[in-house]
Protein backbone atom coordinates (compact mmCIF):
# COMPACT_ATOMS: atom_id res chain seq x y z
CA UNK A 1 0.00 0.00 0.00
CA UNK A 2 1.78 2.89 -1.33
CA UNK A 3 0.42 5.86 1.63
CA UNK A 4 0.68 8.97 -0.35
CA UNK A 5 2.50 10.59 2.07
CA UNK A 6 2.81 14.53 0.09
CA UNK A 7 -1.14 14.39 0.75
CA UNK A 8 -1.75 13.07 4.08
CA UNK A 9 0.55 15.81 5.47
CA UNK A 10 -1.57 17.99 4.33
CA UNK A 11 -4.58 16.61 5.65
CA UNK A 12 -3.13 16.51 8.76
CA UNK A 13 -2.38 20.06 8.63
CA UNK A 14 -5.78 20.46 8.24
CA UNK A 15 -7.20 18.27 10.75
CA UNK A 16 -9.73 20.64 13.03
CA UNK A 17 -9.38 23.66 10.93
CA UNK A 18 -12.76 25.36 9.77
CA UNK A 19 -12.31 24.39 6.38
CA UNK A 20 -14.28 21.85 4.40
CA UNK A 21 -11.53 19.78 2.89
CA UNK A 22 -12.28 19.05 -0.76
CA UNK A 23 -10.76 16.27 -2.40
CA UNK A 24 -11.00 16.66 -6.42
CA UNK A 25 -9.39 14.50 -8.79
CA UNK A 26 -10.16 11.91 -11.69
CA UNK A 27 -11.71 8.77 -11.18
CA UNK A 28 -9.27 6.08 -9.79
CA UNK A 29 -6.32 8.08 -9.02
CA UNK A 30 -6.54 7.39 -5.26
CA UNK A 31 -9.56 9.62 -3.48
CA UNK A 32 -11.09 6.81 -1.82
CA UNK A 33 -7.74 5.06 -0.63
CA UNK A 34 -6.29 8.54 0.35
CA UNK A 35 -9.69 8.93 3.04
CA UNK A 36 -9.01 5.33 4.15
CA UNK A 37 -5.42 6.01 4.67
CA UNK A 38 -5.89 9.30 6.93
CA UNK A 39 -8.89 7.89 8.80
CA UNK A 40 -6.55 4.90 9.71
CA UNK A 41 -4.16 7.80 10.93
CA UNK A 42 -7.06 9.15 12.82
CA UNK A 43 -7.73 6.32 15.22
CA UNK A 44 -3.78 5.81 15.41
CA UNK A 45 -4.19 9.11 17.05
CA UNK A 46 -6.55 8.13 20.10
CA UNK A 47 -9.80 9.02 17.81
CA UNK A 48 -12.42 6.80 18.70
CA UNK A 49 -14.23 4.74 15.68
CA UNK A 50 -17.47 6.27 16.43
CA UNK A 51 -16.63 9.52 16.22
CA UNK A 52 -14.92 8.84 12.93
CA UNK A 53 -18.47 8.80 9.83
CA UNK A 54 -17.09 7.52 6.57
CA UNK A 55 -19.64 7.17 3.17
CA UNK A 56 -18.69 6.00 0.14
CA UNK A 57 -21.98 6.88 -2.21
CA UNK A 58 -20.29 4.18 -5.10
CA UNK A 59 -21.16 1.42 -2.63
CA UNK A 60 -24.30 -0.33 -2.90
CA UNK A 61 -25.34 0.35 1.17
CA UNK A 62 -25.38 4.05 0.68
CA UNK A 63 -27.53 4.06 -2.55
CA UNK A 64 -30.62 5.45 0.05
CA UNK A 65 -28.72 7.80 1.26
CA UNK A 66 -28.51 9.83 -2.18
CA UNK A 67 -31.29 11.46 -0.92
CA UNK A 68 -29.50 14.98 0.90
CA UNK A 69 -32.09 14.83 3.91
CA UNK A 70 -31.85 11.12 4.65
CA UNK A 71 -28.14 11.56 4.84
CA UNK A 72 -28.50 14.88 6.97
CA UNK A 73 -30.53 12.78 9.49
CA UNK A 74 -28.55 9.56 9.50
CA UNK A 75 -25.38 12.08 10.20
CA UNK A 76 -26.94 13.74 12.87
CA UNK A 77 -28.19 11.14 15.20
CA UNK A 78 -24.93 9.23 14.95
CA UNK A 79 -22.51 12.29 16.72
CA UNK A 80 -21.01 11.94 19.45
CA UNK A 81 -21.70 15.39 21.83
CA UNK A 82 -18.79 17.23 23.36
CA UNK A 83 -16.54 15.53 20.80
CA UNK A 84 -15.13 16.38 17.28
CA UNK A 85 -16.53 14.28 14.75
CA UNK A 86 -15.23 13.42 11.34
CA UNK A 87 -17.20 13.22 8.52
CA UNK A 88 -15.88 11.90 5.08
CA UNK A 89 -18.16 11.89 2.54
CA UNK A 90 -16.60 9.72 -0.89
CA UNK A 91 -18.05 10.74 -4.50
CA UNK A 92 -20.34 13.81 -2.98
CA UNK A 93 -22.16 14.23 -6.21
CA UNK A 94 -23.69 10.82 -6.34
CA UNK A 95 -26.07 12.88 -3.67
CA UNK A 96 -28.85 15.20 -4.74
CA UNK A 97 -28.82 18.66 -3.64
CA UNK A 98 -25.55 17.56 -1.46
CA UNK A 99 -24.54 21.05 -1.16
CA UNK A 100 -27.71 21.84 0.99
CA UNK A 101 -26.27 19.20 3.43
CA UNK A 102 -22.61 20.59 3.44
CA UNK A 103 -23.76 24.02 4.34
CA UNK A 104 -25.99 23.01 6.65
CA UNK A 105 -23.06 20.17 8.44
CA UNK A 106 -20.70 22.59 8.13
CA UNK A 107 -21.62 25.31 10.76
CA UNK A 108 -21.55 22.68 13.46
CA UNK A 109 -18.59 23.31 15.56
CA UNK A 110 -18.34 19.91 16.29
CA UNK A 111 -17.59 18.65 12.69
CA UNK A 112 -14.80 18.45 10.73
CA UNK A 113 -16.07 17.55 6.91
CA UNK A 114 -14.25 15.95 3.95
CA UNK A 115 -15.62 15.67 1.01
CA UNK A 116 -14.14 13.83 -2.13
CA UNK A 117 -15.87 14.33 -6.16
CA UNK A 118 -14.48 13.43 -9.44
CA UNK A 119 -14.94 16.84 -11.36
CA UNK A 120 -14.87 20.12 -10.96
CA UNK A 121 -18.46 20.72 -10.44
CA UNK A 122 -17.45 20.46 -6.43
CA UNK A 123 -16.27 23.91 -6.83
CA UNK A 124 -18.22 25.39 -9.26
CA UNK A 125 -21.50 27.34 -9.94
CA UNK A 126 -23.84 27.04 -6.52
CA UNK A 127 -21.58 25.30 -4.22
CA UNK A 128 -18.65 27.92 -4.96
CA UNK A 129 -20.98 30.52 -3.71
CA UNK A 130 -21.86 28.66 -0.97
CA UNK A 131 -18.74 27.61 0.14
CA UNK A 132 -16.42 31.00 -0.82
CA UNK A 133 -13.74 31.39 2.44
CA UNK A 134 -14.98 28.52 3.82
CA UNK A 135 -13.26 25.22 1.64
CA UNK A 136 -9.82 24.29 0.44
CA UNK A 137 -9.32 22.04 -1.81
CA UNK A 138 -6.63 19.35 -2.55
CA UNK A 139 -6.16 17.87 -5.91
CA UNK A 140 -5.13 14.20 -6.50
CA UNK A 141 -2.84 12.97 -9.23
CA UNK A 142 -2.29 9.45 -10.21
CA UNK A 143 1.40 8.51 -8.87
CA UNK A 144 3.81 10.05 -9.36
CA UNK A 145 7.59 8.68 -9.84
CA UNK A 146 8.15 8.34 -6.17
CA UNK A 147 5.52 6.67 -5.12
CA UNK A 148 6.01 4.46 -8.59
CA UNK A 149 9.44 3.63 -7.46
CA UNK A 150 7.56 2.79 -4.04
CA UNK A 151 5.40 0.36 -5.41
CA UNK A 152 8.32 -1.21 -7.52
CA UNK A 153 10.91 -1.21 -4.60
CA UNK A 154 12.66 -4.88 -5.67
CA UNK A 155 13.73 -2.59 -8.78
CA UNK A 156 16.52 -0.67 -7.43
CA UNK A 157 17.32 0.81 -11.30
CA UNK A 158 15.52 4.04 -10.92
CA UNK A 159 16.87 5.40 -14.59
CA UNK A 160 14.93 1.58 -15.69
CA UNK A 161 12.16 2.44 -13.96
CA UNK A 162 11.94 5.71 -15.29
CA UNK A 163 11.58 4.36 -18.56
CA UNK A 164 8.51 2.55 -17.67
CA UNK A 165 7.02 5.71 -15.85
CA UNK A 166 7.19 7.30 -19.91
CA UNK A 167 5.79 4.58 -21.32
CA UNK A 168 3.23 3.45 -18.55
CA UNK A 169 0.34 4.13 -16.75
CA UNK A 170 0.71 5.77 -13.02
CA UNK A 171 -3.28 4.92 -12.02
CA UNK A 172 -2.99 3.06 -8.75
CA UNK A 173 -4.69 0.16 -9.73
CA UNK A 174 -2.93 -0.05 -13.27
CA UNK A 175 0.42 -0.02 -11.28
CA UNK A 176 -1.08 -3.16 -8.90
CA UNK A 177 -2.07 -4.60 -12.47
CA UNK A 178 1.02 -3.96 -14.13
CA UNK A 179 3.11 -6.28 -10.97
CA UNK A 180 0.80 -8.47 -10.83
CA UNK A 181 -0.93 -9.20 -14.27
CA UNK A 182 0.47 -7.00 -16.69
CA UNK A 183 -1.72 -8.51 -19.39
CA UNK A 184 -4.76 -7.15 -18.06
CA UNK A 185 -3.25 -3.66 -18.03
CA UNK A 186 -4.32 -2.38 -21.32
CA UNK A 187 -7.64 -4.21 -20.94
CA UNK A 188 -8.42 -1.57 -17.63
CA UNK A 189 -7.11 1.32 -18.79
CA UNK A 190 -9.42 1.19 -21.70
CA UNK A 191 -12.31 0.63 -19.57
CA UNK A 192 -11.14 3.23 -17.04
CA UNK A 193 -10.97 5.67 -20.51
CA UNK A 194 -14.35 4.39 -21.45
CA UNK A 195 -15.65 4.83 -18.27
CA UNK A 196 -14.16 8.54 -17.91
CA UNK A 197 -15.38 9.58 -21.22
CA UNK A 198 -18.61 8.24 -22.22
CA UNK A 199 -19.88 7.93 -18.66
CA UNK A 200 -18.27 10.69 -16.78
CA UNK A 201 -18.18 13.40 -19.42
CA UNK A 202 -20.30 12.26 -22.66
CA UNK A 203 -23.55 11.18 -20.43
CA UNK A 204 -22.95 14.36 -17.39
CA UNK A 205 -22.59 16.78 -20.69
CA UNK A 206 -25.07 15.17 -22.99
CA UNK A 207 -23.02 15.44 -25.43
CA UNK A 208 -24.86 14.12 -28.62
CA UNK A 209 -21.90 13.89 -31.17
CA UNK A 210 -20.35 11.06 -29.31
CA UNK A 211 -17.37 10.27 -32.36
CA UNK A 212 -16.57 13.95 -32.94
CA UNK A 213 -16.02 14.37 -29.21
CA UNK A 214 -13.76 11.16 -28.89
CA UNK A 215 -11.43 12.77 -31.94
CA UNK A 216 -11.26 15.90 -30.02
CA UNK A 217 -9.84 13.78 -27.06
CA UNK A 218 -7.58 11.89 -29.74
CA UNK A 219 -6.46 15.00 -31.03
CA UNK A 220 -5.34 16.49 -27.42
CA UNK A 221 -3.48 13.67 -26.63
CA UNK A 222 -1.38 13.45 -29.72
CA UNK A 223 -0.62 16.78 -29.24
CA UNK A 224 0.61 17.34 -25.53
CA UNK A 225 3.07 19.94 -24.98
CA UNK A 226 2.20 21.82 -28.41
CA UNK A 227 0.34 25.36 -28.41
CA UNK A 228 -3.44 24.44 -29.42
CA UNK A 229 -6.35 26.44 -30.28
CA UNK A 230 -9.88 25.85 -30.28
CA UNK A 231 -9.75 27.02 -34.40
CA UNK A 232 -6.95 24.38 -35.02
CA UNK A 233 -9.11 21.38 -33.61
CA UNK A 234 -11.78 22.30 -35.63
CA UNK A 235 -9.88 22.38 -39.00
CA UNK A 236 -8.35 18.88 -37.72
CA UNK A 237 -11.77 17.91 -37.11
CA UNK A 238 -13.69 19.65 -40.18
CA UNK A 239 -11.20 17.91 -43.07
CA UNK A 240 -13.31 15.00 -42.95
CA UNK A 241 -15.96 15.58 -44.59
CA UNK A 242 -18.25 13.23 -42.76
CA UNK A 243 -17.48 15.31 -39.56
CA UNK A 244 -17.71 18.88 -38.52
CA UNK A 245 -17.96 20.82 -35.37
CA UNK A 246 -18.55 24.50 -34.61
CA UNK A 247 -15.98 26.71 -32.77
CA UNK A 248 -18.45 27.23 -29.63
CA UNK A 249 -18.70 23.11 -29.63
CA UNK A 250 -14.89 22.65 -29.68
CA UNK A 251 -14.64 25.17 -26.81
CA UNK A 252 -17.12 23.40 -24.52
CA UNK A 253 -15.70 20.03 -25.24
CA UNK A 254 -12.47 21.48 -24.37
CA UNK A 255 -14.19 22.99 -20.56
CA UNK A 256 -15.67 19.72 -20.20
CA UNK A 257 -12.64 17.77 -20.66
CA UNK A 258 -10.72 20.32 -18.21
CA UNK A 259 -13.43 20.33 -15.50
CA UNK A 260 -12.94 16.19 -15.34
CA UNK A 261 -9.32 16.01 -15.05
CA UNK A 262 -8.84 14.35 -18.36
CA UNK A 263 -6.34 17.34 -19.27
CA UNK A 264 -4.81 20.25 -17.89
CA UNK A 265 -4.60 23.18 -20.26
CA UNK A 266 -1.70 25.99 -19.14
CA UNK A 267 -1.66 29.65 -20.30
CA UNK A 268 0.83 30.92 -21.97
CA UNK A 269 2.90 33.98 -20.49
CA UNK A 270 4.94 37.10 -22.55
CA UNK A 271 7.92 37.14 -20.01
CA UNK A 272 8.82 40.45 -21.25
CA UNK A 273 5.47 41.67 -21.43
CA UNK A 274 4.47 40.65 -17.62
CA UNK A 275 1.22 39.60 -19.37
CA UNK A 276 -1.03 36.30 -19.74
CA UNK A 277 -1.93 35.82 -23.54
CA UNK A 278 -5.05 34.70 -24.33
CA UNK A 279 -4.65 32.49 -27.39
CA UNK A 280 -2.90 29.09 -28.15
CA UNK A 281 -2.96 27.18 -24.52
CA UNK A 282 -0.80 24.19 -24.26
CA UNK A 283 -2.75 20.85 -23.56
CA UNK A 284 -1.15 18.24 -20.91
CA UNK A 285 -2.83 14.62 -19.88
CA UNK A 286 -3.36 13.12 -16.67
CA UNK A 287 -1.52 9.95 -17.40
CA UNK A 288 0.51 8.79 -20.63
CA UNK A 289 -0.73 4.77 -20.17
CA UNK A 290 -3.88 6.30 -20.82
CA UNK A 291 -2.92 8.32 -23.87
CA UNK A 292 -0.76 5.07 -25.06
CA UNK A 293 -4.17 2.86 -25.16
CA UNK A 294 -6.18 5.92 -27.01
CA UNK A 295 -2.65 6.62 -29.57
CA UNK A 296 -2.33 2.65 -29.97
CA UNK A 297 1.43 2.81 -29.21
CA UNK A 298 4.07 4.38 -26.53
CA UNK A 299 4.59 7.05 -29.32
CA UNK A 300 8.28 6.69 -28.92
CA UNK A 301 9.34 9.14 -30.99
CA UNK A 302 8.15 11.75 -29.45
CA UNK A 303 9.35 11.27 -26.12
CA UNK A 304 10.47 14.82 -25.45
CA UNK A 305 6.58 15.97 -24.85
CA UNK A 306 6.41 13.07 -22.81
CA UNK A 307 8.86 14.04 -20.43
CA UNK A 308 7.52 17.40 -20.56
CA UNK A 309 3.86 16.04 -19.52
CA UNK A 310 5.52 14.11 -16.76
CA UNK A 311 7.26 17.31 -15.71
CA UNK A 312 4.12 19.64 -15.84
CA UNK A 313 2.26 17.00 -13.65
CA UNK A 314 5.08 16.91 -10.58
CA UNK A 315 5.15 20.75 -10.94
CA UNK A 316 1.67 20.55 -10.26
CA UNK A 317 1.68 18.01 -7.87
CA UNK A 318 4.26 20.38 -6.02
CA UNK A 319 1.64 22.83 -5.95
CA UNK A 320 3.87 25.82 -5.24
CA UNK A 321 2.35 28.56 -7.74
CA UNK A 322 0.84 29.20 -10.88
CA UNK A 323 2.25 27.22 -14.25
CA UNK A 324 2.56 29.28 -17.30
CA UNK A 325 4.54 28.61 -20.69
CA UNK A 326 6.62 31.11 -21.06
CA UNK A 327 6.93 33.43 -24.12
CA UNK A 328 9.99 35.43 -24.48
CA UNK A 329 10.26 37.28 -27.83
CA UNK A 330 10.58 34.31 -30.64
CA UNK A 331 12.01 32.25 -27.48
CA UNK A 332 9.51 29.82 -25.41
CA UNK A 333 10.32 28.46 -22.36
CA UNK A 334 8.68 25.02 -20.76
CA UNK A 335 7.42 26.53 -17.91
CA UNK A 336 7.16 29.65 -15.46
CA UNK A 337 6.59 28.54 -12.02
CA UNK A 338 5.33 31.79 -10.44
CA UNK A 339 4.91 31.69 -6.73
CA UNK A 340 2.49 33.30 -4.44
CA UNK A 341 5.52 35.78 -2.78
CA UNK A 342 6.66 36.52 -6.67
CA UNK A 343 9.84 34.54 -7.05
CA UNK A 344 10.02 32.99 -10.34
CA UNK A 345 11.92 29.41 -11.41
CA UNK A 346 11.98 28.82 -15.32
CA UNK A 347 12.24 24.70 -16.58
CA UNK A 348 13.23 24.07 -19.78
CA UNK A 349 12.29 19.92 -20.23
CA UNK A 350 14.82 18.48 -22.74
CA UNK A 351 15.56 14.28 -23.79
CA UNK A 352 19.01 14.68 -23.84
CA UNK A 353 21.31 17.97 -24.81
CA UNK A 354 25.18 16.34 -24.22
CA UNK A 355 24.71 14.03 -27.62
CA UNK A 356 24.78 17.62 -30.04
CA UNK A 357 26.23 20.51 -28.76
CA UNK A 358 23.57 22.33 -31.24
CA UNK A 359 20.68 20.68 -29.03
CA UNK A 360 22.36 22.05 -25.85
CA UNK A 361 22.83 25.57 -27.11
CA UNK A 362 19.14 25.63 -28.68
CA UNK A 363 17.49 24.64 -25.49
CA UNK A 364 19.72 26.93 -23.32
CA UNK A 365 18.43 29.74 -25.28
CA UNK A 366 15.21 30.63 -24.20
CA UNK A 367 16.85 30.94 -20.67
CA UNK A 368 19.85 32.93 -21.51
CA UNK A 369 17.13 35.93 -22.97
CA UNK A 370 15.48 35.83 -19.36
CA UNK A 371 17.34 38.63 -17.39
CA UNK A 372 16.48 38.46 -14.14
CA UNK A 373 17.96 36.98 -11.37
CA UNK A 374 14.94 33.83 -10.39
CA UNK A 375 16.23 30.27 -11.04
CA UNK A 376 16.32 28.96 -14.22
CA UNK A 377 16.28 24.83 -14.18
CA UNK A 378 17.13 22.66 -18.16
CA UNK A 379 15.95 19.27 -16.82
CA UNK A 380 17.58 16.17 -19.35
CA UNK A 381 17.93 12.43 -18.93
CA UNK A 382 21.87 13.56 -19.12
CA UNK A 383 23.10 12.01 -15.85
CA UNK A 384 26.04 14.72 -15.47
CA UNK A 385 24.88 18.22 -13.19
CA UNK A 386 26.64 21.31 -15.40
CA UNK A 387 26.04 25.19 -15.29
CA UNK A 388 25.78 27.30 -18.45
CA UNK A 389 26.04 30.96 -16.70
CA UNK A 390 24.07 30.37 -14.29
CA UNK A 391 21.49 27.75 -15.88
CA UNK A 392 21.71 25.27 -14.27
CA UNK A 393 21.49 21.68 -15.28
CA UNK A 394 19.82 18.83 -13.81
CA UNK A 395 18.85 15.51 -14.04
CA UNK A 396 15.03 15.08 -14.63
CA UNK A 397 14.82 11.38 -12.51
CA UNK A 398 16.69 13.18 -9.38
CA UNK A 399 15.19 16.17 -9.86
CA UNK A 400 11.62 14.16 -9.52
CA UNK A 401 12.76 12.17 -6.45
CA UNK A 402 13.93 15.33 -4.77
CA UNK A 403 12.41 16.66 -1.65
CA UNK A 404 10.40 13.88 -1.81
């Protein structure tokens, strides 16, 4: 059981705070394990099992309770007086009208709530404006290489199991599959796809064009890491003549996709400029097994946006600012980590740069143009640490263990 430490730190940090904790992330990547874990921690603590509440609305016992009073009531008469009790409260929007019971739970003193959902509809529309000062929320990724290497730790190689982290699937349960019946691998992830897009997204959305949607998804993920706009898709889309879509279409599919996790779109930022630009996002996905089974190969040639996906995910994982590309003149750089006190680190996310000393000087260059003092990071497979005036260097599999 790999325990996803990075998160339950945080948790704890936020153990008795006046916060509703809100647990957001994609289907499968570890919500319901992550609630286990910390409740587990809970009762290690000295906190008694009854004043510990756990629902799971997936599971077949709570299927009555997706009625928001019924739960309200069953809640209520089970706390314990003169105590804090802890509520967790798995897949939220499996309840009707659930944000009428979270308001109404939450200005109990005596409750601490957690709530976990699978989209971004926990924090949008009504229950943003119920909520506003009142939740934080903590997003969930699939594993990252860490807690890969953890659940592969008779594999002391971590440059060999680095390779497999590009090529594979980080979903818990893929990982579990992929040690103990790696045949069966591909066979999940499809249905996990299938699951995400024609259940989670198609059906929520109603989206009616079910085969122009799916080649919008196909698109995305064959193009991670390059700038995309919502016109390009559409001329992809619109060349066959069977198949068109509307700009306004492409845009939604694009918001729905975001608001499930599927991908992660980043903004693009004129470094010299000091402004966001408002055209031509880049497009990252949640996990490259995933992409493989939708792409029908590990894409191997193009492992530099790979690495750059994986790179964007820890960075976000990390959660220490806001992640921009960066656009410096004709220069681009990876990504602008901009942090909440306004310190700056640049990453520039190259294969390898020692094998052509043309490679090193073109990916050193949008760097060099930056010209102020923040950190400024070229991450490589090269094994060697160098520093190029100041840039420095570093290996990407360190680099992604680090601090960690």
């Amino acid at each position: 059981m790999i325990k996803r430490t990075q998160y339950l730190l945080k948790l704890q940090q936020l153990k008795d705070q006046r916060l509703i904790k809100v647990i957001t992330g994609i289907r499968r990547c570890g919500k319901s394990t992550l609630l286990r874990l910390f409740r587990e921690e809970l009762e290690q603590q000295g906190i008694k099992k009854r004043q510990i509440q756990s629902y799971n609305f997936e599971e077949e016992q709570n299927y009555d309770l997706t009625d928001w009073r019924k739960l309200h009531q069953e809640i209520e008469k089970k706390l314990i007086a003169g105590n804090m009790n802890y509520i967790f409260l798995d897949e939220i929007q499996l309840v009707a009208d659930f944000q009428k019971m979270i308001g109404s739970l939450f200005v109990k003193e005596n409750i601490d709530l957690y709530i976990t959902g699978s989209n971004a509809f926990l924090l949008s529309g009504e229950l943003a404006t119920l909520l506003t000062g009142r939740y934080i929320s903590i997003h969930l990724l699939p594993f990252s290489f860490s807690e890969y290497c953890e659940s592969f730790s008779d594999e002391q190689n971590k440059d060999r199991l680095f390779e497999k982290y590009l090529s594979e699937s980080s979903f818990p349960e893929a990982v579990n599959l992929a040690r103990a019946a790696p045949n069966l691998t591909n066979n999940y992830l499809k249905d996990l796809y299938n699951t995400i897009v024609n259940k989670d997204i198609a059906y929520r959305y109603d989206i009616r064009n079910k085969q122009s949607f799916a080649r919008v998804v196909k698109y995305l993920f064959g193009q991670i890491g390059s700038p995309i706009s919502a016109r390009n898709i559409m001329n992809a889309l619109n060349s066959n003549k069977e198949e068109t879509a509307a700009h306004t279409t492409i845009i939604r599919y694009l918001d729905h996709l975001s608001n499930s996790y599927l991908i992660y779109p980043v903004s693009r930022y004129d470094i010299k400029g000091k402004k966001l630009l408002t055209t031509n996002d880049k497009y990252y996905c949640v996990d490259l097994g995933l992409r493989n089974i939708l792409l029908g190969s590990s894409q191997k040639s193009d492992i530099g946006h790979r690495l750059e996906n994986i790179v964007f995910l820890e960075l976000l994982r990390r959660n220490e600012g806001e992640i921009w590309v960066g656009k410096n003149e004709d220069k681009e750089v990876d990504f602008v980590m901009q942090k909440p006190g306004g310190e700056r680190v640049y990453y520039q996310v190259a294969y390898q740069v020692n094998d052509k000393a043309a490679t090193l000087e073109r990916e050193l260059a949008p760097l060099g143009k930056i010209k102020d003092n923040y950190p400024k990071i070229l991450l490589t497979m090269d094994l060697v640490p160098e520093e190029f005036e100041g840039i420095k260097k570093e290996n990407v599999v360190n680099w992604l263990l680090k601090n960690t």
